[in-house]
Protein backbone atom coordinates (compact mmCIF):
# COMPACT_ATOMS: atom_id res chain seq x y z
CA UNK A 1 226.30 -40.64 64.81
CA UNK A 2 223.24 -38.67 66.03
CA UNK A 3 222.09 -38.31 69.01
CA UNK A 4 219.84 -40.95 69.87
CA UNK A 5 223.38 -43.01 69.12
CA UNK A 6 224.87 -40.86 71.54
CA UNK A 7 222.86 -41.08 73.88
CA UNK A 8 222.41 -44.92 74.04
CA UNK A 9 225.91 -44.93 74.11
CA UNK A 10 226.52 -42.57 77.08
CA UNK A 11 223.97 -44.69 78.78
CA UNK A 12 226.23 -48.09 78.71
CA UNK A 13 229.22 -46.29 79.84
CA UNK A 14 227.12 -44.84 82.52
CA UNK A 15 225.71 -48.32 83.43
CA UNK A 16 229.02 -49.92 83.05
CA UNK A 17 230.30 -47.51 85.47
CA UNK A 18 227.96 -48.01 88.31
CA UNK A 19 228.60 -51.78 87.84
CA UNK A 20 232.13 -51.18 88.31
CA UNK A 21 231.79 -48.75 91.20
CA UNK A 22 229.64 -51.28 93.02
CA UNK A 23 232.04 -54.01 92.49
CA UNK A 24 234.50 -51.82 93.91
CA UNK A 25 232.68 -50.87 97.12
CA UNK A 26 231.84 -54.53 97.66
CA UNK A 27 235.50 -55.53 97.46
CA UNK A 28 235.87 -52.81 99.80
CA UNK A 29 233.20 -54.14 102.15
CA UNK A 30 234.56 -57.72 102.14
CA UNK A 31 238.32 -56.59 102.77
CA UNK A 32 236.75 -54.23 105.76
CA UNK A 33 234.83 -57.30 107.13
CA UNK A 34 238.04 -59.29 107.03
CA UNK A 35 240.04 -56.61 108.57
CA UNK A 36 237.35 -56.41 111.52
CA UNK A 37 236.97 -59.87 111.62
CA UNK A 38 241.26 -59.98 112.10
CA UNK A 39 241.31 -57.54 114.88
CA UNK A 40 238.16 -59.12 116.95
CA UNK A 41 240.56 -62.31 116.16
CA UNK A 42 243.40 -60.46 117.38
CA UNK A 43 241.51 -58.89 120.30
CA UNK A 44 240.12 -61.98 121.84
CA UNK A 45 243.56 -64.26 121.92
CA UNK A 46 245.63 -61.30 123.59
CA UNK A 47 242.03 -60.68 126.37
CA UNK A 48 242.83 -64.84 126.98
CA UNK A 49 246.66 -64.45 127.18
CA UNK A 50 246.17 -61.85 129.62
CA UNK A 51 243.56 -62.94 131.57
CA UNK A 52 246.20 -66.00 131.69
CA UNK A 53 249.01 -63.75 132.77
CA UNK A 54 247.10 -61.74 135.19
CA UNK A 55 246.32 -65.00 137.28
CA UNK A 56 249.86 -64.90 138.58
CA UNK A 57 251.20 -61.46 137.51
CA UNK A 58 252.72 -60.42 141.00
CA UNK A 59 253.58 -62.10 143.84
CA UNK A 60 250.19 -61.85 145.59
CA UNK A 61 248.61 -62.87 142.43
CA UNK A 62 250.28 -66.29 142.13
CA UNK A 63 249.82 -67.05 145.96
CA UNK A 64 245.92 -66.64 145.49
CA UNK A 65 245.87 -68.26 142.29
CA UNK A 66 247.63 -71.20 143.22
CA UNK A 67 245.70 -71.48 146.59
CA UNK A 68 242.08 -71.34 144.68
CA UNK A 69 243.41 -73.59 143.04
CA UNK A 70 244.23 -76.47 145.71
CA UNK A 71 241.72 -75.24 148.25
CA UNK A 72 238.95 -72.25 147.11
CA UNK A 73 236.29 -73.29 149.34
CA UNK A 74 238.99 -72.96 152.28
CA UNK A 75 239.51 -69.58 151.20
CA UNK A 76 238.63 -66.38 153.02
CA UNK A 77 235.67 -65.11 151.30
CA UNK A 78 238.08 -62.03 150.12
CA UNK A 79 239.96 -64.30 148.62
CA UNK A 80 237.58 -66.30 147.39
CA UNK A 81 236.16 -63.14 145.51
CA UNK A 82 239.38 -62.40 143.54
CA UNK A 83 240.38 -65.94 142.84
CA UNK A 84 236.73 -65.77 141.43
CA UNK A 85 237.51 -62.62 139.44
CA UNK A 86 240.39 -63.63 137.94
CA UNK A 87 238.50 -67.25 137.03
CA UNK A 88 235.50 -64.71 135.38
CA UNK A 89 238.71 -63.03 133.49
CA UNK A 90 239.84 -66.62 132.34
CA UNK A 91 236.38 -67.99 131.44
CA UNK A 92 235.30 -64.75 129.42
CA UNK A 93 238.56 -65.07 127.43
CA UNK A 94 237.86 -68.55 126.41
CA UNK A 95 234.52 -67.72 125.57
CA UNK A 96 235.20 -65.08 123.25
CA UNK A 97 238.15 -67.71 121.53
CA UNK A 98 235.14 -69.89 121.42
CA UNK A 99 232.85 -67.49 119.34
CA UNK A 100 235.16 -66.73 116.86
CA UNK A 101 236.36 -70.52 116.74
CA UNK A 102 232.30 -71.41 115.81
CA UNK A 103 232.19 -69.19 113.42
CA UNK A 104 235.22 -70.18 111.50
CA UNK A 105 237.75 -67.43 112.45
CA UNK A 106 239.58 -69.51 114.44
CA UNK A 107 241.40 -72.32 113.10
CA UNK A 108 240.94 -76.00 114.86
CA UNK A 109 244.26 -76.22 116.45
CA UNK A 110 244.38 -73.04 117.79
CA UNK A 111 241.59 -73.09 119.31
CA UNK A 112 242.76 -76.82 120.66
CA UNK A 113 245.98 -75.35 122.14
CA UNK A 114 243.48 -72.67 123.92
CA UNK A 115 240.92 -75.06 125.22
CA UNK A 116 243.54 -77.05 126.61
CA UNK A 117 244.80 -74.21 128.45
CA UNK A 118 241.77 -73.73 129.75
CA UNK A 119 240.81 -76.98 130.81
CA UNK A 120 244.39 -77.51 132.43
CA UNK A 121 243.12 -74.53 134.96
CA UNK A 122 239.60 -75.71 135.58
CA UNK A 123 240.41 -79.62 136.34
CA UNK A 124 241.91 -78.55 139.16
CA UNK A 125 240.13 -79.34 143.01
CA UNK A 126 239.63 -75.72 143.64
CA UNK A 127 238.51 -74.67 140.29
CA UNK A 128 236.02 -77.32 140.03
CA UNK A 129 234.90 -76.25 143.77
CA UNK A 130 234.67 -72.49 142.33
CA UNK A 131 232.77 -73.56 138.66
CA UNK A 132 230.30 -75.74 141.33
CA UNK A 133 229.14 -72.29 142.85
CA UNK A 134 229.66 -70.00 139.11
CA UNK A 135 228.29 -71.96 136.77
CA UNK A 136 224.53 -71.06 136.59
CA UNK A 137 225.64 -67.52 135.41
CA UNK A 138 227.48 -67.94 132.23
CA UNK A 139 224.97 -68.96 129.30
CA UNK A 140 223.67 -72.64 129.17
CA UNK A 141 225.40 -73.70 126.08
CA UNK A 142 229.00 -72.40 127.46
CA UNK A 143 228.25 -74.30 130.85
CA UNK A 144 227.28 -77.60 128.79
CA UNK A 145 230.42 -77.36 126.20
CA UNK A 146 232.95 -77.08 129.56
CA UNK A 147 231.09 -79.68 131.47
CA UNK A 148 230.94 -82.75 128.88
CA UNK A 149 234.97 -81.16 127.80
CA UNK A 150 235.67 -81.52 131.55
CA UNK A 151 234.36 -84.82 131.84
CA UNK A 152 236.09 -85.74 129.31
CA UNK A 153 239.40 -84.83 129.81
CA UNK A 154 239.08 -85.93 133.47
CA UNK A 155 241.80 -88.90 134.14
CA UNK A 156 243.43 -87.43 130.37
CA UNK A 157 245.18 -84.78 131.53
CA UNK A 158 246.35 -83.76 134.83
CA UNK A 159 245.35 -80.68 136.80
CA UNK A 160 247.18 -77.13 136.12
CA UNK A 161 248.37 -77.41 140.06
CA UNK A 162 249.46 -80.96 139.84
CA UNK A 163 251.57 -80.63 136.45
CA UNK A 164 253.61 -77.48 137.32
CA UNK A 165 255.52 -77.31 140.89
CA UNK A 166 255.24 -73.38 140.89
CA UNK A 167 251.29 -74.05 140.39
CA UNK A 168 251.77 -76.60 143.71
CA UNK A 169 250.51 -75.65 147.16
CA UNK A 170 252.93 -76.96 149.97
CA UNK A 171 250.47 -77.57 152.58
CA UNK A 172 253.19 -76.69 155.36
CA UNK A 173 253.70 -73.50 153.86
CA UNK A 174 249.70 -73.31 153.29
CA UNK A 175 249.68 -73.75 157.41
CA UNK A 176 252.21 -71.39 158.16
């Protein structure tokens, strides 16, 4: 063989190795996307389950909670300001679940089983009273998507604080 032969030769391998290495850093590049798609997954479920858990995670917690959620424009305003804070918490949770649910990371019934959730908090008297006075902040399309899934649901499904006793204000106690 001389070396024109050689040559030519040295030049497939070389070809045929880029080719290889490129199809090797794109497999790379995909399983890295998955990965990161995984964890944002990951990360916006457990930011939902806490925000969830926060909302009554001592003693004071639960007592607001469950009174913004009977009576928020009643409220103190310093209690209206952390019932809304822990409502923001809620809402931004579902919103990230919502993301990754429209863009196909999240499967249909998951996202279901969150929604409901979610809804199951905001049908509630003082909730609605509290999303009256929030919702021109969040984006439009958010506010839309929660007001015709409100609506709808409305009559369907009964109130977070009408479903649970522990959610339930006793208005005696709410007196005292």
């Amino acid at each position: 063989m001389d070396w024109d032969g050689i040559s030519a030769v040295s030049e497939i391998i070389g070809a045929l190795a880029v080719v290889t290495s490129l199809l090797y850093l794109a497999m790379q590049v995909k399983q890295s996307n998955r990965q990161e798609a995984v964890s944002g997954l990951q990360e916006a479920i457990r930011e939902f389950v806490n925000a969830y858990a926060a909302t009554t995670a001592t003693e004071i917690d639960a007592k607001n909670f469950r009174q913004g959620l009977t009576h928020f424009d009643e409220m103190p305003c310093d209690e209206q300001a952390i019932f809304n804070s822990k409502m923001q918490f809620l809402l931004s949770g579902f919103n990230q679940v919502m993301v990754l649910h429209h863009r196909g990371l999240l499967d249909d019934d998951e996202f279901a089983a969150m929604e409901r959730t979610f809804l199951w908090v905001a049908l509630s008297k003082g909730a609605q009273e509290w999303w009256t006075q929030f919702k021109h902040i969040p984006p439009k399309p958010l506010v839309e998507y929660l007001d015709r899934r409100m609506n709808e649901a409305r009559g369907r499904m009964k109130p977070a604080n009408h479903d649970v006793n522990w959610l339930k204000i006793d208005d005696l106690a709410r007196s005292a």
